[in-house]
C-alpha atoms as a PDB file:
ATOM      1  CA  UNK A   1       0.000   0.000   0.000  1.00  0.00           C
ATOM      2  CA  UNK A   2       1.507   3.467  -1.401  1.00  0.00           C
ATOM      3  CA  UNK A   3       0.591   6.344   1.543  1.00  0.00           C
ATOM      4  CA  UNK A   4       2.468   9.117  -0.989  1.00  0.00           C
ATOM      5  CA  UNK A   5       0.376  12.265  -0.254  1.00  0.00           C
ATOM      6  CA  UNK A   6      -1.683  11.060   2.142  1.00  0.00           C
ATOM      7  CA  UNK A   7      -0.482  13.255   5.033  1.00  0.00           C
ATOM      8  CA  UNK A   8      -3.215  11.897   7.775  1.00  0.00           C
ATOM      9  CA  UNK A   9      -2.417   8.593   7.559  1.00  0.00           C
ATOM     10  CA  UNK A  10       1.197   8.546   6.624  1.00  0.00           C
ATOM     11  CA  UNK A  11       1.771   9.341  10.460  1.00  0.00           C
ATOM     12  CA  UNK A  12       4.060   7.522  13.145  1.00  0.00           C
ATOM     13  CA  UNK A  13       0.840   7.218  14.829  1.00  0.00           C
ATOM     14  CA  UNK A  14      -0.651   4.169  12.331  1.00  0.00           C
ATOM     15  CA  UNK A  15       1.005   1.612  10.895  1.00  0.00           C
ATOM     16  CA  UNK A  16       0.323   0.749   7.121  1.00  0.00           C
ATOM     17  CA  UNK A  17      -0.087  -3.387   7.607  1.00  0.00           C
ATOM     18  CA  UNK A  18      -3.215  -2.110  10.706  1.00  0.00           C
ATOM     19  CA  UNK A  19      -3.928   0.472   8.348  1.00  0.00           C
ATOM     20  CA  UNK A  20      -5.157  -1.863   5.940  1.00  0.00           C
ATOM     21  CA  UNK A  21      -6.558  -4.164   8.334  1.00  0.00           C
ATOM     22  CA  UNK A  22      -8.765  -1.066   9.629  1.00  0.00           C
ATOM     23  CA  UNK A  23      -9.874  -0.191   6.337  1.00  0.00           C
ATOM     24  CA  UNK A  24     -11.204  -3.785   5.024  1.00  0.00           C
ATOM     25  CA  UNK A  25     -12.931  -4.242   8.095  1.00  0.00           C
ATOM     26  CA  UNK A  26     -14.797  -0.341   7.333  1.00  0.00           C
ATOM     27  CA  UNK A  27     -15.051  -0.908   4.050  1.00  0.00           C
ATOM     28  CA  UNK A  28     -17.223  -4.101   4.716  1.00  0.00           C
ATOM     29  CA  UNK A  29     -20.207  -2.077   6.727  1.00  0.00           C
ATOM     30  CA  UNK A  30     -19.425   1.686   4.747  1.00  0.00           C
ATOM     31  CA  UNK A  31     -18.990   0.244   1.178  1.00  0.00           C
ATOM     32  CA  UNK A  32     -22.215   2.741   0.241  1.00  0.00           C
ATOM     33  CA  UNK A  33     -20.749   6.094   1.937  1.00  0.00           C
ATOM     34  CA  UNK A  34     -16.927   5.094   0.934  1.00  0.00           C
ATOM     35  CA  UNK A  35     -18.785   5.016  -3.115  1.00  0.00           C
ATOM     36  CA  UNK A  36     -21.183   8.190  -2.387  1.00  0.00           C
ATOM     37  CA  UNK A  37     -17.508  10.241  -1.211  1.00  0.00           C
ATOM     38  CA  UNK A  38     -15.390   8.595  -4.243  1.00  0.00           C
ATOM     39  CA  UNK A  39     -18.633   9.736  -6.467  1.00  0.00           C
ATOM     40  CA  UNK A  40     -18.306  13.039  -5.249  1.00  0.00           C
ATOM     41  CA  UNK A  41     -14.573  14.061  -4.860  1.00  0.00           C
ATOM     42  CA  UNK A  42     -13.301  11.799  -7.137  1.00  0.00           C
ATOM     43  CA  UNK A  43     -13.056  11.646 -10.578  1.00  0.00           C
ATOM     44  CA  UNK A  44     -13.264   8.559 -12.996  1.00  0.00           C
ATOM     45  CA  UNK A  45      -9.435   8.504 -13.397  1.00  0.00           C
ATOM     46  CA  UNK A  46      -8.606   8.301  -9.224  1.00  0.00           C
ATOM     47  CA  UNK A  47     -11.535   6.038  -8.990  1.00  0.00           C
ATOM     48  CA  UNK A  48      -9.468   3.621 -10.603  1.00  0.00           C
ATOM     49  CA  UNK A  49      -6.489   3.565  -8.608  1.00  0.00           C
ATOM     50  CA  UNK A  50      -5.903   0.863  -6.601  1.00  0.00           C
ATOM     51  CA  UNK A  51      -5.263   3.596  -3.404  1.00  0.00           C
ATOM     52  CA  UNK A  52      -8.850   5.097  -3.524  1.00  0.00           C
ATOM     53  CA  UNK A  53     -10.306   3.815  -0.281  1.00  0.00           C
ATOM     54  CA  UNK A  54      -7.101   4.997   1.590  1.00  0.00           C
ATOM     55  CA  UNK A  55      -7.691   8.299  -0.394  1.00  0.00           C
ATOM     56  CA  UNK A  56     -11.207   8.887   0.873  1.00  0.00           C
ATOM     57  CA  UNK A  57     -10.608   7.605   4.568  1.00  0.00           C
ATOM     58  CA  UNK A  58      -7.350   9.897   4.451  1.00  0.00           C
ATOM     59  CA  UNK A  59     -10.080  12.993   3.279  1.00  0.00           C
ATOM     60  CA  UNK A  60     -12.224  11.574   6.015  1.00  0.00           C
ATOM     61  CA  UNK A  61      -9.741  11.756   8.827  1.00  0.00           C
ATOM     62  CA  UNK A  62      -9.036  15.412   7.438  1.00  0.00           C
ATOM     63  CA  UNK A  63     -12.142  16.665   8.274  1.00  0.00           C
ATOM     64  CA  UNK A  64     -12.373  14.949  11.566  1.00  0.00           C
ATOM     65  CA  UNK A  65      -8.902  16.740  12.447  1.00  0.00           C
ATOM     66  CA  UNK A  66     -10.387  19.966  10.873  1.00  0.00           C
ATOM     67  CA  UNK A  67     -14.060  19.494  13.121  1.00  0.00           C
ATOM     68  CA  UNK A  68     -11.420  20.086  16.209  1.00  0.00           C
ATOM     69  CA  UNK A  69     -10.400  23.451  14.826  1.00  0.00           C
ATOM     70  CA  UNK A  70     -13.625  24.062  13.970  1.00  0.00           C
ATOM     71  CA  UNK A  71     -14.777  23.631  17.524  1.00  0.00           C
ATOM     72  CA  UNK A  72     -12.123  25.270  19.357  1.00  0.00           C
ATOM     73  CA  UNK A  73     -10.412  22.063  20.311  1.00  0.00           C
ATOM     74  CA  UNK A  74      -7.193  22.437  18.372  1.00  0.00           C
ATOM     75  CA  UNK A  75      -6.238  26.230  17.838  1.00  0.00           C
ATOM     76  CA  UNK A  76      -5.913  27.313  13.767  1.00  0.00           C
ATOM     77  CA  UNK A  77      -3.502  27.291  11.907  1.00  0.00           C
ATOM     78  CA  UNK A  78      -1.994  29.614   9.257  1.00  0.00           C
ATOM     79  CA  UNK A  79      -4.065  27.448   6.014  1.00  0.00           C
ATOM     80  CA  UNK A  80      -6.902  26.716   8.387  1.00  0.00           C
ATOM     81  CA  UNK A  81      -9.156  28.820   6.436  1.00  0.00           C
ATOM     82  CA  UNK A  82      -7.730  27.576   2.938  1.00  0.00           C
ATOM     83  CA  UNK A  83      -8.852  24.056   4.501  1.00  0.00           C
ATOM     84  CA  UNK A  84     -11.895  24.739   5.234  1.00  0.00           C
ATOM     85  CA  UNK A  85     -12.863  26.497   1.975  1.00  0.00           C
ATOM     86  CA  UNK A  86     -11.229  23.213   0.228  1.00  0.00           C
ATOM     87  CA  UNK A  87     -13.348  20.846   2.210  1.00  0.00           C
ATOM     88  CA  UNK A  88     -16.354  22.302   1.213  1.00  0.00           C
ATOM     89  CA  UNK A  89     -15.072  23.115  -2.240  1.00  0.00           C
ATOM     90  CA  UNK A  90     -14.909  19.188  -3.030  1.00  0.00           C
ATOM     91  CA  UNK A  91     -18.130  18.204  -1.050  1.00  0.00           C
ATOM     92  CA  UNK A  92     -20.031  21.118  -2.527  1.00  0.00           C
ATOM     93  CA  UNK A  93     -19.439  19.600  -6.118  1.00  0.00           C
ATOM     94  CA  UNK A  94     -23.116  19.319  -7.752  1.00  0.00           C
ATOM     95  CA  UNK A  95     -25.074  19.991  -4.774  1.00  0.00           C
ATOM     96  CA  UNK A  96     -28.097  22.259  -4.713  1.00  0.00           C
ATOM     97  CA  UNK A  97     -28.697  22.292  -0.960  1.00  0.00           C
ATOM     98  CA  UNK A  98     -26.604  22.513   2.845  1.00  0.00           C
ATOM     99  CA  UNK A  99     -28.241  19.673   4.062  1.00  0.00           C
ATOM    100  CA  UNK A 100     -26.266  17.212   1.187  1.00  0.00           C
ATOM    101  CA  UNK A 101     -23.253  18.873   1.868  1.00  0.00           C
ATOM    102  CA  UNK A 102     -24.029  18.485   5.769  1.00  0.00           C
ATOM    103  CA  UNK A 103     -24.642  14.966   5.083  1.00  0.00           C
ATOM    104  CA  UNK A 104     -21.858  13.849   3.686  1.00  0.00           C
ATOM    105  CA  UNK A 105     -19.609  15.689   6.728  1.00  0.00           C
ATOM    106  CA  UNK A 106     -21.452  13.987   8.696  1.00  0.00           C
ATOM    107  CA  UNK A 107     -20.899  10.975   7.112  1.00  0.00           C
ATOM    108  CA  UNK A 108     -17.053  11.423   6.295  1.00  0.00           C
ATOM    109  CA  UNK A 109     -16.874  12.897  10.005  1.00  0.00           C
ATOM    110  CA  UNK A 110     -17.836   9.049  11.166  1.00  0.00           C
ATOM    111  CA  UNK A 111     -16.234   7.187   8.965  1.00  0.00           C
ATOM    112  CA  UNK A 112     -12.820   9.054  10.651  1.00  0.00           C
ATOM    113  CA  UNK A 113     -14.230   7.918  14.089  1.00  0.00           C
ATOM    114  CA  UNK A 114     -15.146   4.585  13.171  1.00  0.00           C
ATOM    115  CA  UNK A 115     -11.757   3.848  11.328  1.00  0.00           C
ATOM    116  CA  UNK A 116      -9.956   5.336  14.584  1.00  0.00           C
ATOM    117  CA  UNK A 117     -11.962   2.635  16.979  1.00  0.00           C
ATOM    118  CA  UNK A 118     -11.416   0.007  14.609  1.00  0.00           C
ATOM    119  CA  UNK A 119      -7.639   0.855  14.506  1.00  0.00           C
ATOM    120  CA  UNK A 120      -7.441   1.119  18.376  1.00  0.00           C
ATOM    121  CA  UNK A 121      -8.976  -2.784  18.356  1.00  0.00           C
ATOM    122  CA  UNK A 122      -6.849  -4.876  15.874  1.00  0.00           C
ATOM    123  CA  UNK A 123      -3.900  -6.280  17.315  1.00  0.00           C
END
């Protein structure tokens, strides 16, 4: 598994063999929200790579790590505001309402928590 660019998960915190582990075991009960994400921030090209799902829960994990700075639990930084604006730039893609782009930072929001529970649990 290539982590190249993937900045939240290419960490000493994780380790890439529990990484994968992590991310079968989500992928088996958030195959629908992992395909919504891809169908929104991805396009067909990435789609195909054989690193999407690490690509999405990496995206995932960003905006649980942003929610913090977002609710005063991690002070901004400098591109805090540029990372916000991107965020919302890529889950904004084709949507007509809040509430869709609510719902899928919602969504990626627990798909960070549930990948960091899962990760906590496999030996």
């Amino acid at each position: 598994m290539d982590l190249v660019g993937m900045y939240m998960l290419n960490t000493e915190e994780y380790e890439k063999e529990k990484i994968q582990q992590a991310i079968d075991i989500l992928y088996k009960d958030r195959k629908n929200e992992f395909d919504e994400l891809s169908n929104t921030i991805l396009t067909d090209k990435v789609k195909n790579l054989p690193t999407w799902k690490e690509f999405i829960l990496n995206f995932c994990l960003d905006i649980g790590d942003s929610f913090k700075t977002w609710t005063n639990q991690k002070p901004s930084s400098t591109t805090s505001p540029q990372k916000a604006f991107t965020i919302l730039r890529n889950l904004g893609k084709n949507k007509t309402s809040m509430n869709q782009i609510s719902h899928l930072l919602n969504m990626s929001y627990d798909i960070s928590n549930e990948f960091k529970e899962i990760y906590k649990r496999i030996k």
